[in-house]
PDB file of N, CA and C in Angstrom:
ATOM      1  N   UNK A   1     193.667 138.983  48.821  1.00  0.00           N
ATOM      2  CA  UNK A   1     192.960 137.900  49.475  1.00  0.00           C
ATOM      3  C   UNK A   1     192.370 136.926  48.464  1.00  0.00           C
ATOM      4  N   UNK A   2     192.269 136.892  47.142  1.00  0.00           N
ATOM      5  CA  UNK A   2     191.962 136.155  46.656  1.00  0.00           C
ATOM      6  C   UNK A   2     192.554 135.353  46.470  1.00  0.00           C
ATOM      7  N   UNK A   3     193.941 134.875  47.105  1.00  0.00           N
ATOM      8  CA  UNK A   3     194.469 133.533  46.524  1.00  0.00           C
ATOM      9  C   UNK A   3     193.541 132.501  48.148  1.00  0.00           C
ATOM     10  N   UNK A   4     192.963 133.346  48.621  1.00  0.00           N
ATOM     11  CA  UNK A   4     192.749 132.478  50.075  1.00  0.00           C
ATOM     12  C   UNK A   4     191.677 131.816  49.919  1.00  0.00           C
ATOM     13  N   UNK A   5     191.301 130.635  50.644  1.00  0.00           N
ATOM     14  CA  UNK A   5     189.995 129.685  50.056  1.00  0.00           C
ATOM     15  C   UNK A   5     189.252 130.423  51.250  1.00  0.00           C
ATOM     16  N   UNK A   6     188.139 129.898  50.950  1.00  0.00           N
ATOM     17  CA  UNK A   6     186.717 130.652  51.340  1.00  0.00           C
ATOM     18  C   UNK A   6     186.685 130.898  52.790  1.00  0.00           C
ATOM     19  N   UNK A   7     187.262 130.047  53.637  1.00  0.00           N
ATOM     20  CA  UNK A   7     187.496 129.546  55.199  1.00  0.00           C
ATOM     21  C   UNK A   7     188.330 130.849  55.394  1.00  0.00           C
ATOM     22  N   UNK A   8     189.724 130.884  54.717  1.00  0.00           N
ATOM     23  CA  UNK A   8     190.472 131.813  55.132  1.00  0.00           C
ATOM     24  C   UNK A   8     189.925 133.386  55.421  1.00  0.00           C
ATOM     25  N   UNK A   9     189.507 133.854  53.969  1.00  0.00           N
ATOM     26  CA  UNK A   9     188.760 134.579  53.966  1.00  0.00           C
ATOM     27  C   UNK A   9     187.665 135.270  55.499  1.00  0.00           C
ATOM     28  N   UNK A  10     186.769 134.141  55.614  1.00  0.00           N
ATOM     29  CA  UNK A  10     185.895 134.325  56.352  1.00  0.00           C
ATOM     30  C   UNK A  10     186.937 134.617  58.057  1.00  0.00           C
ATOM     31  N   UNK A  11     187.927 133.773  58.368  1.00  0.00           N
ATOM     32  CA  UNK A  11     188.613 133.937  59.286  1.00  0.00           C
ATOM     33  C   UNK A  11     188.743 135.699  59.645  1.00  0.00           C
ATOM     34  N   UNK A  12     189.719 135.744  58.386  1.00  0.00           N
ATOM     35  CA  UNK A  12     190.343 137.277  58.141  1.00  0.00           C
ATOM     36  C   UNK A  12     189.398 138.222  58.386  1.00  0.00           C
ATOM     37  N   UNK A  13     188.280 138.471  57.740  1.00  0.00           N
ATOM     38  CA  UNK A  13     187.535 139.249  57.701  1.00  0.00           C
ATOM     39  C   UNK A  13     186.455 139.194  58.810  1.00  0.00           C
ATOM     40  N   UNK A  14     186.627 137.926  59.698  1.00  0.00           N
ATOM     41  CA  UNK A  14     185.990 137.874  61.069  1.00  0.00           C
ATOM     42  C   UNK A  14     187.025 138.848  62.414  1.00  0.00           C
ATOM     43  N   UNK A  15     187.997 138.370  62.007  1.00  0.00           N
ATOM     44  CA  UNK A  15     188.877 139.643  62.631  1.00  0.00           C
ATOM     45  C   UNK A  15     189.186 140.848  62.594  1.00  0.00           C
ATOM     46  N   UNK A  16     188.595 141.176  61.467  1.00  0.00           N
ATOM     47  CA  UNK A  16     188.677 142.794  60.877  1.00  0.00           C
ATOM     48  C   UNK A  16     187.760 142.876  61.642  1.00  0.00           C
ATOM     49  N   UNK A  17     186.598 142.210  61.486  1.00  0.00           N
ATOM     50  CA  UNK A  17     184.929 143.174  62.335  1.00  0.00           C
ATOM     51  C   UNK A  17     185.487 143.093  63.742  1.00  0.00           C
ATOM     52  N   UNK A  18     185.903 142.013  64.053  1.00  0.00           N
ATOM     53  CA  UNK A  18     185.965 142.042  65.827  1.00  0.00           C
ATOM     54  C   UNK A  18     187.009 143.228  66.159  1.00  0.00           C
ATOM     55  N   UNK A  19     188.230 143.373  65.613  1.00  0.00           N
ATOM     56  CA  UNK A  19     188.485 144.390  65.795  1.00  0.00           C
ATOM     57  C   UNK A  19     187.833 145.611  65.445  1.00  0.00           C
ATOM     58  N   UNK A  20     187.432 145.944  64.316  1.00  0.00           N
ATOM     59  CA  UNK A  20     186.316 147.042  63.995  1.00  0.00           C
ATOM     60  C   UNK A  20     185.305 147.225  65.570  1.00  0.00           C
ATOM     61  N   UNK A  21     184.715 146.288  65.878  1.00  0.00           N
ATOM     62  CA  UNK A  21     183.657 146.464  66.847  1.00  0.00           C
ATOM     63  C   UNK A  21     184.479 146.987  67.954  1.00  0.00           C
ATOM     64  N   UNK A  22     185.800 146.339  68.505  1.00  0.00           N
ATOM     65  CA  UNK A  22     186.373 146.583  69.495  1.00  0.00           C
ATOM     66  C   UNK A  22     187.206 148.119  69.821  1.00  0.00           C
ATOM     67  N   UNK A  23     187.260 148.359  68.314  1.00  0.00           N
ATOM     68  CA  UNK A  23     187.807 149.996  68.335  1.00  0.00           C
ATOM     69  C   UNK A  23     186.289 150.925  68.822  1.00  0.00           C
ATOM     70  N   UNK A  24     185.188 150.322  68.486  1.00  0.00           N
ATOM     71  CA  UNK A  24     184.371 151.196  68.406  1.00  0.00           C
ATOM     72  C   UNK A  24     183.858 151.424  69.990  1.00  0.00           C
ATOM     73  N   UNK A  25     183.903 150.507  70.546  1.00  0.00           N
ATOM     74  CA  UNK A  25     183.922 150.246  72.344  1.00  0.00           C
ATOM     75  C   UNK A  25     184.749 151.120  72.593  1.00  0.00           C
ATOM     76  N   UNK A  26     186.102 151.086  72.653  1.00  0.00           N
ATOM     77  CA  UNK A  26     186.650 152.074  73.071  1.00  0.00           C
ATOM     78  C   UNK A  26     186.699 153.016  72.705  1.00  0.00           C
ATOM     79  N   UNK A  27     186.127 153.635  71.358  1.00  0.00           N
ATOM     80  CA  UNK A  27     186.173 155.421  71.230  1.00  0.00           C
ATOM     81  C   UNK A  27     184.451 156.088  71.573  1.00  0.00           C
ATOM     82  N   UNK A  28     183.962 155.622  72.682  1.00  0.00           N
ATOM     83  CA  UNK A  28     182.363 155.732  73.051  1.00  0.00           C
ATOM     84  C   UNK A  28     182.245 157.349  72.608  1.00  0.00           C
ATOM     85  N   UNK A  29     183.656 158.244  72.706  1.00  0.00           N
ATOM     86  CA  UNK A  29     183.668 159.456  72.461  1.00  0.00           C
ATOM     87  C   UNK A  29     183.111 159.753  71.270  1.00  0.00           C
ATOM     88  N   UNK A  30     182.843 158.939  70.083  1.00  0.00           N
ATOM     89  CA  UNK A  30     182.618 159.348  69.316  1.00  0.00           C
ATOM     90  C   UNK A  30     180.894 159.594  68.768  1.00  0.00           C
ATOM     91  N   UNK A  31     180.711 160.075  68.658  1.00  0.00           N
ATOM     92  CA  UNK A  31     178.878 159.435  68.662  1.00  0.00           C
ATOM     93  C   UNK A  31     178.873 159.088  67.541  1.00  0.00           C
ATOM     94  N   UNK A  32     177.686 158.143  67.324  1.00  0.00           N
ATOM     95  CA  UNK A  32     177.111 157.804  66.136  1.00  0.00           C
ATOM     96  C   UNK A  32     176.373 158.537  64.987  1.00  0.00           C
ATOM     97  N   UNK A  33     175.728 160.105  65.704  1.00  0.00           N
ATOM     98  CA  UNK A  33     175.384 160.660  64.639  1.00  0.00           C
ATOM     99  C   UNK A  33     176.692 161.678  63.729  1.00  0.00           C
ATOM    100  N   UNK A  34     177.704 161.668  64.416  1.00  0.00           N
ATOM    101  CA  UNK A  34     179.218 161.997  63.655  1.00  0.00           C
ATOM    102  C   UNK A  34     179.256 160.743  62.777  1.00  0.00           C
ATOM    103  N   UNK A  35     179.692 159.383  63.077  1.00  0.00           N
ATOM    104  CA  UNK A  35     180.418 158.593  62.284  1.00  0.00           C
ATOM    105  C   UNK A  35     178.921 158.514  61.127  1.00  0.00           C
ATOM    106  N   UNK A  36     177.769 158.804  61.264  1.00  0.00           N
ATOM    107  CA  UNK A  36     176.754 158.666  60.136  1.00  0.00           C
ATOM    108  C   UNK A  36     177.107 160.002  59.505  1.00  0.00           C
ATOM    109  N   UNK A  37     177.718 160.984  60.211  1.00  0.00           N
ATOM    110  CA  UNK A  37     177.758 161.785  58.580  1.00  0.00           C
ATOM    111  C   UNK A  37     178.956 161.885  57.897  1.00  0.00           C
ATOM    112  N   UNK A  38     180.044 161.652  58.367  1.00  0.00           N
ATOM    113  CA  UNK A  38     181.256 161.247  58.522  1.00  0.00           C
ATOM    114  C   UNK A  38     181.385 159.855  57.320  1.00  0.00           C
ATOM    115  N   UNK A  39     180.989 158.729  57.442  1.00  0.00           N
ATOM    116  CA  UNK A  39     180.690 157.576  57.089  1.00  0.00           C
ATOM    117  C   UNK A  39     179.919 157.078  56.230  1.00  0.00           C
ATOM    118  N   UNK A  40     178.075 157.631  56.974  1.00  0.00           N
ATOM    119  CA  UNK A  40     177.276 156.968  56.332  1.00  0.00           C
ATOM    120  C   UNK A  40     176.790 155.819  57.057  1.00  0.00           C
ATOM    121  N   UNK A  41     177.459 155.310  58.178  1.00  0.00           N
ATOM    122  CA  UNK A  41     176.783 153.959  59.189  1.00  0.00           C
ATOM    123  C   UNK A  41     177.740 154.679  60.547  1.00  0.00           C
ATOM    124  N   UNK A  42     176.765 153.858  61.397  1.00  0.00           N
ATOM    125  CA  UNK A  42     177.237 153.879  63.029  1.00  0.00           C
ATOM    126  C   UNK A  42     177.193 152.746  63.518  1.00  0.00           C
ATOM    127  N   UNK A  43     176.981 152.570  64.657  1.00  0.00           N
ATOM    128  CA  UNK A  43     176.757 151.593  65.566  1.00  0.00           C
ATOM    129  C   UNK A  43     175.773 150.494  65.419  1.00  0.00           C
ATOM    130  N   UNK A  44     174.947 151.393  65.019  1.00  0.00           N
ATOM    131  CA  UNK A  44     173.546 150.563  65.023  1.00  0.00           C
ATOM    132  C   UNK A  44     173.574 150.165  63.705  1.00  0.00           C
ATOM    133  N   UNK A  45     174.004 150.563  62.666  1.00  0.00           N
ATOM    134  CA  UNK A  45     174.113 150.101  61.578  1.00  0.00           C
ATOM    135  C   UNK A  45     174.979 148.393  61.422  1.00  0.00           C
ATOM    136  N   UNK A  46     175.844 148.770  62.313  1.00  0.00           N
ATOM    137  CA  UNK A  46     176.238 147.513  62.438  1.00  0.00           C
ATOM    138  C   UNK A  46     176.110 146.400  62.510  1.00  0.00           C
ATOM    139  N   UNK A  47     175.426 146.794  63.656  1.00  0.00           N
ATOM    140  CA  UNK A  47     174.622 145.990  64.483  1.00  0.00           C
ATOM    141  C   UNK A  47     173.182 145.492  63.477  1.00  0.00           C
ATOM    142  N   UNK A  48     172.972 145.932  63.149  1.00  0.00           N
ATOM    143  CA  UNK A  48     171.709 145.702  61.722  1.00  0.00           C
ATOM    144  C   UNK A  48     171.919 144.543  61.141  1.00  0.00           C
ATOM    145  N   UNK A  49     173.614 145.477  60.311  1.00  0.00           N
ATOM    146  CA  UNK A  49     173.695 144.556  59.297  1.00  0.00           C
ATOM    147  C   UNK A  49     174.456 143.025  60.146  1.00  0.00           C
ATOM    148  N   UNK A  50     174.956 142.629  61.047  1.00  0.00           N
ATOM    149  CA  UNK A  50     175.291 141.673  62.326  1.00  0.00           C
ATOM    150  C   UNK A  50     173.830 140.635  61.917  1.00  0.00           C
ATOM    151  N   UNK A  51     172.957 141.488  62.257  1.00  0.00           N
ATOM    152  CA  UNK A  51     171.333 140.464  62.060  1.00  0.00           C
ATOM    153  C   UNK A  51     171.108 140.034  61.178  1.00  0.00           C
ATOM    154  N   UNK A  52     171.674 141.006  59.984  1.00  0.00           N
ATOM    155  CA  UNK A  52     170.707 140.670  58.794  1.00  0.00           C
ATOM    156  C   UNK A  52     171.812 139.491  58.316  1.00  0.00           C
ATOM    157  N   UNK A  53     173.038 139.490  58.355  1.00  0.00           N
ATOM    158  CA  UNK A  53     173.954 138.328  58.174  1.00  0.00           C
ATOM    159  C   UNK A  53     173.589 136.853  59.022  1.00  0.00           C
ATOM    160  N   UNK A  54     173.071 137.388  60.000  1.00  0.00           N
ATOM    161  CA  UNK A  54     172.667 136.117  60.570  1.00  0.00           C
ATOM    162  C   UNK A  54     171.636 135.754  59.892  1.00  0.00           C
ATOM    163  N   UNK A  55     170.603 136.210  59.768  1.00  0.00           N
ATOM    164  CA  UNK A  55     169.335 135.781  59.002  1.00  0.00           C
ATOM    165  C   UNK A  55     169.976 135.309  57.864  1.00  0.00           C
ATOM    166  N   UNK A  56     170.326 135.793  57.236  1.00  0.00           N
ATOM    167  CA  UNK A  56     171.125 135.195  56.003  1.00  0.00           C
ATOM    168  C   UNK A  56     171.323 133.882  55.590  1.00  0.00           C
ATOM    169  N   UNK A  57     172.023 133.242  57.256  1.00  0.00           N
ATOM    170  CA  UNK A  57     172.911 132.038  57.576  1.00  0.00           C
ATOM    171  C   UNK A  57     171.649 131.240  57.725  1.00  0.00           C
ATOM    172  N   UNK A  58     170.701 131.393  58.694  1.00  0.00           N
ATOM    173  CA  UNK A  58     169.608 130.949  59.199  1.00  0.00           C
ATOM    174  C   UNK A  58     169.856 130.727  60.560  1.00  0.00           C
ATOM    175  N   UNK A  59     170.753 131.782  61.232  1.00  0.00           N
ATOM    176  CA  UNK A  59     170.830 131.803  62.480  1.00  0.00           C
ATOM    177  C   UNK A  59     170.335 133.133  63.422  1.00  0.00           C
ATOM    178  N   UNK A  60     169.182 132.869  64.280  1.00  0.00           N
ATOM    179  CA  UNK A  60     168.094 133.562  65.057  1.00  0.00           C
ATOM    180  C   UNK A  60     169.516 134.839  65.588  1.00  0.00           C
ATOM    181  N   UNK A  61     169.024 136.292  65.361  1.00  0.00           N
ATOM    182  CA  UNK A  61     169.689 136.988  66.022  1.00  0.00           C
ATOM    183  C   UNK A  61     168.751 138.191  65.900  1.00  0.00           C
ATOM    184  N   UNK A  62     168.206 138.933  66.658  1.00  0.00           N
ATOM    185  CA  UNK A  62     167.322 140.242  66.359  1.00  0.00           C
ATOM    186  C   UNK A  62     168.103 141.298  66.566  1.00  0.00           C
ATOM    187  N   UNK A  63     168.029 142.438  65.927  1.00  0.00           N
ATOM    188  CA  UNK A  63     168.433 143.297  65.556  1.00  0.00           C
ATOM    189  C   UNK A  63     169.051 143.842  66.857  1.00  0.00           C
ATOM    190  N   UNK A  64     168.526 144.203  68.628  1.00  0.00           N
ATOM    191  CA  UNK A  64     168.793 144.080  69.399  1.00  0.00           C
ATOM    192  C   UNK A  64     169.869 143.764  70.091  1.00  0.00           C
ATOM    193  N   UNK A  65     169.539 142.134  70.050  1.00  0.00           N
ATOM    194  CA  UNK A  65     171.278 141.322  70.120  1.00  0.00           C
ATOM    195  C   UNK A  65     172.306 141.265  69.738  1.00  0.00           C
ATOM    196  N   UNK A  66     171.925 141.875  68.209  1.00  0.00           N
ATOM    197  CA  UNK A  66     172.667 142.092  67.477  1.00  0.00           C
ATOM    198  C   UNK A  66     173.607 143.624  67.797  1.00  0.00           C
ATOM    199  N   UNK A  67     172.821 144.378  68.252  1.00  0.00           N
ATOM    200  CA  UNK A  67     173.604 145.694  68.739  1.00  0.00           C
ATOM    201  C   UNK A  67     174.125 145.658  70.234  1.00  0.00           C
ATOM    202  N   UNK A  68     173.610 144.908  70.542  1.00  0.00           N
ATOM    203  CA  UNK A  68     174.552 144.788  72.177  1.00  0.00           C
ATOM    204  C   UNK A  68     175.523 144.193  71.742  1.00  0.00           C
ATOM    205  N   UNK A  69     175.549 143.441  70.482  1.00  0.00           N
ATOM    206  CA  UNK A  69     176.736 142.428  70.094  1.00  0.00           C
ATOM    207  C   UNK A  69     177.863 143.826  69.699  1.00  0.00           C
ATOM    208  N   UNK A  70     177.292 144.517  69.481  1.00  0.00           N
ATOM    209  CA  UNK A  70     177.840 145.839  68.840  1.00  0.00           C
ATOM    210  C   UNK A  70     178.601 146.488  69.866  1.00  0.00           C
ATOM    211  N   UNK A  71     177.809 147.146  70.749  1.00  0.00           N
ATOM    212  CA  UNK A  71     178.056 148.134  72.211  1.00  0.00           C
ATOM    213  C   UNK A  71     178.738 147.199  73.031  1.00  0.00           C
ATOM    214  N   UNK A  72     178.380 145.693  73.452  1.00  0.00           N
ATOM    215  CA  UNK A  72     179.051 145.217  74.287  1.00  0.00           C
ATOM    216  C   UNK A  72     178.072 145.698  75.808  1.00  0.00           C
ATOM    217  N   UNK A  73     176.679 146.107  75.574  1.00  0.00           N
ATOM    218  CA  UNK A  73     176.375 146.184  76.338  1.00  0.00           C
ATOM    219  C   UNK A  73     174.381 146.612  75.845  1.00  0.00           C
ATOM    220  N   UNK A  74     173.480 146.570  76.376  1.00  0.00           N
ATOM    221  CA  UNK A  74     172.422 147.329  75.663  1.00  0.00           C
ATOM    222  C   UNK A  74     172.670 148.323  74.915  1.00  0.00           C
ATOM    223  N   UNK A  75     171.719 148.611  73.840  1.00  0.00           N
ATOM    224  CA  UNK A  75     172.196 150.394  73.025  1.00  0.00           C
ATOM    225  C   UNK A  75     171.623 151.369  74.330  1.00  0.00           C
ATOM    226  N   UNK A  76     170.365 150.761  74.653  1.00  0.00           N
ATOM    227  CA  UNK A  76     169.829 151.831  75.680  1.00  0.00           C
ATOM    228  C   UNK A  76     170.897 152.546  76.497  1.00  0.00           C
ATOM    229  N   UNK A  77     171.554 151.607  77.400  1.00  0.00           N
ATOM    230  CA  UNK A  77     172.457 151.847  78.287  1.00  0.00           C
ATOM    231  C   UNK A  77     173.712 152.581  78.051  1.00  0.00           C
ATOM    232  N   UNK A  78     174.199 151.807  76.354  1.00  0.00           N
ATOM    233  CA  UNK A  78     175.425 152.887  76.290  1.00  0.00           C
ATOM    234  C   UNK A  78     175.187 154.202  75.635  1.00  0.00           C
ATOM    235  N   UNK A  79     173.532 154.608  75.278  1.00  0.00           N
ATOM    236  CA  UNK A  79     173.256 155.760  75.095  1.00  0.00           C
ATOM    237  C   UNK A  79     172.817 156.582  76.435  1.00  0.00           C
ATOM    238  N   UNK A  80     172.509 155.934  77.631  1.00  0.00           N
ATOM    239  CA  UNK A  80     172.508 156.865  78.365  1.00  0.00           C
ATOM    240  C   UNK A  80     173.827 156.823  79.190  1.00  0.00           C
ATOM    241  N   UNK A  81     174.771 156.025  79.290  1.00  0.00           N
ATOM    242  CA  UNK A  81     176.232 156.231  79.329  1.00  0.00           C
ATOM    243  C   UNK A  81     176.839 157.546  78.519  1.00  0.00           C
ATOM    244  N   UNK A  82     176.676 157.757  77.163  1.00  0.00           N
ATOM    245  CA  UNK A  82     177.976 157.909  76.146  1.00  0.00           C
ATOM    246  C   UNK A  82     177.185 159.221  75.163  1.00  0.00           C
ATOM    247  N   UNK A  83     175.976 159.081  74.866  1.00  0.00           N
ATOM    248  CA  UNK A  83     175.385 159.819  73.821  1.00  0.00           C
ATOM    249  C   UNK A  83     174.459 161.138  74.456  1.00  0.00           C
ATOM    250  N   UNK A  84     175.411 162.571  73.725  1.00  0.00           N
ATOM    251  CA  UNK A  84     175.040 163.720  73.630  1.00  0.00           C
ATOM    252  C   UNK A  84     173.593 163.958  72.825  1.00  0.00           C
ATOM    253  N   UNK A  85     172.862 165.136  72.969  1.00  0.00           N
ATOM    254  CA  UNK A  85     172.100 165.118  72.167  1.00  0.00           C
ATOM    255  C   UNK A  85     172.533 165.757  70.711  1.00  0.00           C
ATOM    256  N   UNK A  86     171.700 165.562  69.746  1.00  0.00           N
ATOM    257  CA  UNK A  86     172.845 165.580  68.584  1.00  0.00           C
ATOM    258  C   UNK A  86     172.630 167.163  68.519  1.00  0.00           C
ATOM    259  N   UNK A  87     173.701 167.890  67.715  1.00  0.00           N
ATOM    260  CA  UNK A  87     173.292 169.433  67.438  1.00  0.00           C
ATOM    261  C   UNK A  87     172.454 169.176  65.837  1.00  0.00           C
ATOM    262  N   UNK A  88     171.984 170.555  65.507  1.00  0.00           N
ATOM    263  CA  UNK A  88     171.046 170.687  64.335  1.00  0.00           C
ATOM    264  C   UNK A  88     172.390 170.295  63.223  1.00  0.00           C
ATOM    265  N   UNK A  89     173.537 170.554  63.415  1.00  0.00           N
ATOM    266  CA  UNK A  89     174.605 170.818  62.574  1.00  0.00           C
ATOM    267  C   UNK A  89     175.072 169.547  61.848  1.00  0.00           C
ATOM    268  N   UNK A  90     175.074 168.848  63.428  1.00  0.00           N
ATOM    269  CA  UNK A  90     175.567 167.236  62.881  1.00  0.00           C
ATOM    270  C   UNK A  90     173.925 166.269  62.143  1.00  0.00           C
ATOM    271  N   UNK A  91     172.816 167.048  62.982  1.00  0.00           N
ATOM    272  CA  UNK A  91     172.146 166.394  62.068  1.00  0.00           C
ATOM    273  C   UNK A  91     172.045 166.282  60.689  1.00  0.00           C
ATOM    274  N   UNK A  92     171.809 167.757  60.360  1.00  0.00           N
ATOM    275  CA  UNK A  92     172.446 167.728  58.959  1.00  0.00           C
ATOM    276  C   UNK A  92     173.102 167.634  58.316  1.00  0.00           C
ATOM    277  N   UNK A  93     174.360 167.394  58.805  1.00  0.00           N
ATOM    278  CA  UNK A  93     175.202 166.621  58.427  1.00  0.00           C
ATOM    279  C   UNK A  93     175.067 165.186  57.823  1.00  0.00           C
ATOM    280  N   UNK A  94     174.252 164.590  58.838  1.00  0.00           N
ATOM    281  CA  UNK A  94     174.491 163.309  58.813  1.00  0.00           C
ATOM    282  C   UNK A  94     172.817 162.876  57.804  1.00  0.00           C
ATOM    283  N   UNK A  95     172.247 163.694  57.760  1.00  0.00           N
ATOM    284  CA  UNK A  95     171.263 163.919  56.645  1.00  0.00           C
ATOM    285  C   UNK A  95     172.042 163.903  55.508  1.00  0.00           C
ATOM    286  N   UNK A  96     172.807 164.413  55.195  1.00  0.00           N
ATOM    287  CA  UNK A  96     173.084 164.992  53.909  1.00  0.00           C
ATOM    288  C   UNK A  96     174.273 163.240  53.636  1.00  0.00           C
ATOM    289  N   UNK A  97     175.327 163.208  54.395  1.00  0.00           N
ATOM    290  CA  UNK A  97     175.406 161.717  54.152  1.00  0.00           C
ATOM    291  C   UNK A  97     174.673 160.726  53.821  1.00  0.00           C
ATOM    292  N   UNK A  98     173.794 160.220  54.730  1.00  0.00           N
ATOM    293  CA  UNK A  98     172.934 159.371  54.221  1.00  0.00           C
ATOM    294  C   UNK A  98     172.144 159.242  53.366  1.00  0.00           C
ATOM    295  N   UNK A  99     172.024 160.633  52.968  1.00  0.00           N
ATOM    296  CA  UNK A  99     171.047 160.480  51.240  1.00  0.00           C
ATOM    297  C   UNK A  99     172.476 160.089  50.031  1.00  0.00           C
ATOM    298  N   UNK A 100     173.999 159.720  50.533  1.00  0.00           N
ATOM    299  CA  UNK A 100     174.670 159.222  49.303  1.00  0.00           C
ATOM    300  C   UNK A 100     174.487 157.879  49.814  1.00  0.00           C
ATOM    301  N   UNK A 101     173.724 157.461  50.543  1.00  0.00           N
ATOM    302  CA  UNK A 101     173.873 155.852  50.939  1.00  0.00           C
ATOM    303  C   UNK A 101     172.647 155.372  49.413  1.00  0.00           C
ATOM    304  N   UNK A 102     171.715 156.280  48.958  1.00  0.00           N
ATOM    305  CA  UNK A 102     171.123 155.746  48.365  1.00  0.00           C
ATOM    306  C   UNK A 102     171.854 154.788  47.260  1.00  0.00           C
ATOM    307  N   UNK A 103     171.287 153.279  47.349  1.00  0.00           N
ATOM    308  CA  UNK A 103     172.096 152.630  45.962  1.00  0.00           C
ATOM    309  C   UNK A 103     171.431 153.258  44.648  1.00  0.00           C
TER     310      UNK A 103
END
């Protein structure tokens, strides 16, 4: 991708996330405290970093909007739709991931 000017770029990699987001709609099977230990980010992480890019730009988006932008729907809602309670197993799991998130 580096022969692509900055526009292109941004195109491309606007389609990676939309698809990224759109796979993630459809596998609701998966929970988020798997893909955090699995990964290291979930849903909401996304959705975070969605805000914090906007802030970035200087365009109003709260963290919130930003995750419905995510779910495609409230988090509330698609957690009481979609989300198990987590086991001790995956928590720690997903403990033990996220302490390699440290930079």
């Amino acid at each position: 991708m580096n022969s692509n000017s900055d526009d292109e770029r941004d195109r491309i990699e606007a389609a990676a996330f939309r698809r990224l987001v759109a796979h993630l709609r459809h596998r609701s099977d998966v929970q988020n405290v798997d893909l955090m230990a699995v990964g290291g980010f979930c849903r909401n992480c996304l959705g975070d970093w969605l805000a914090d890019a906007a802030a970035e730009a200087g365009v109003p988006l709260d963290k919130a909007a930003a995750r419905e932008a995510v779910y495609g729907m409230p988090q509330a809602e698609w957690k009481a739709r979609h989300q198990g309670e987590a086991t001790p197993e995956q928590l720690a799991a997903m403990a033990a991931s996220v302490a390699k998130n440290a930079h």
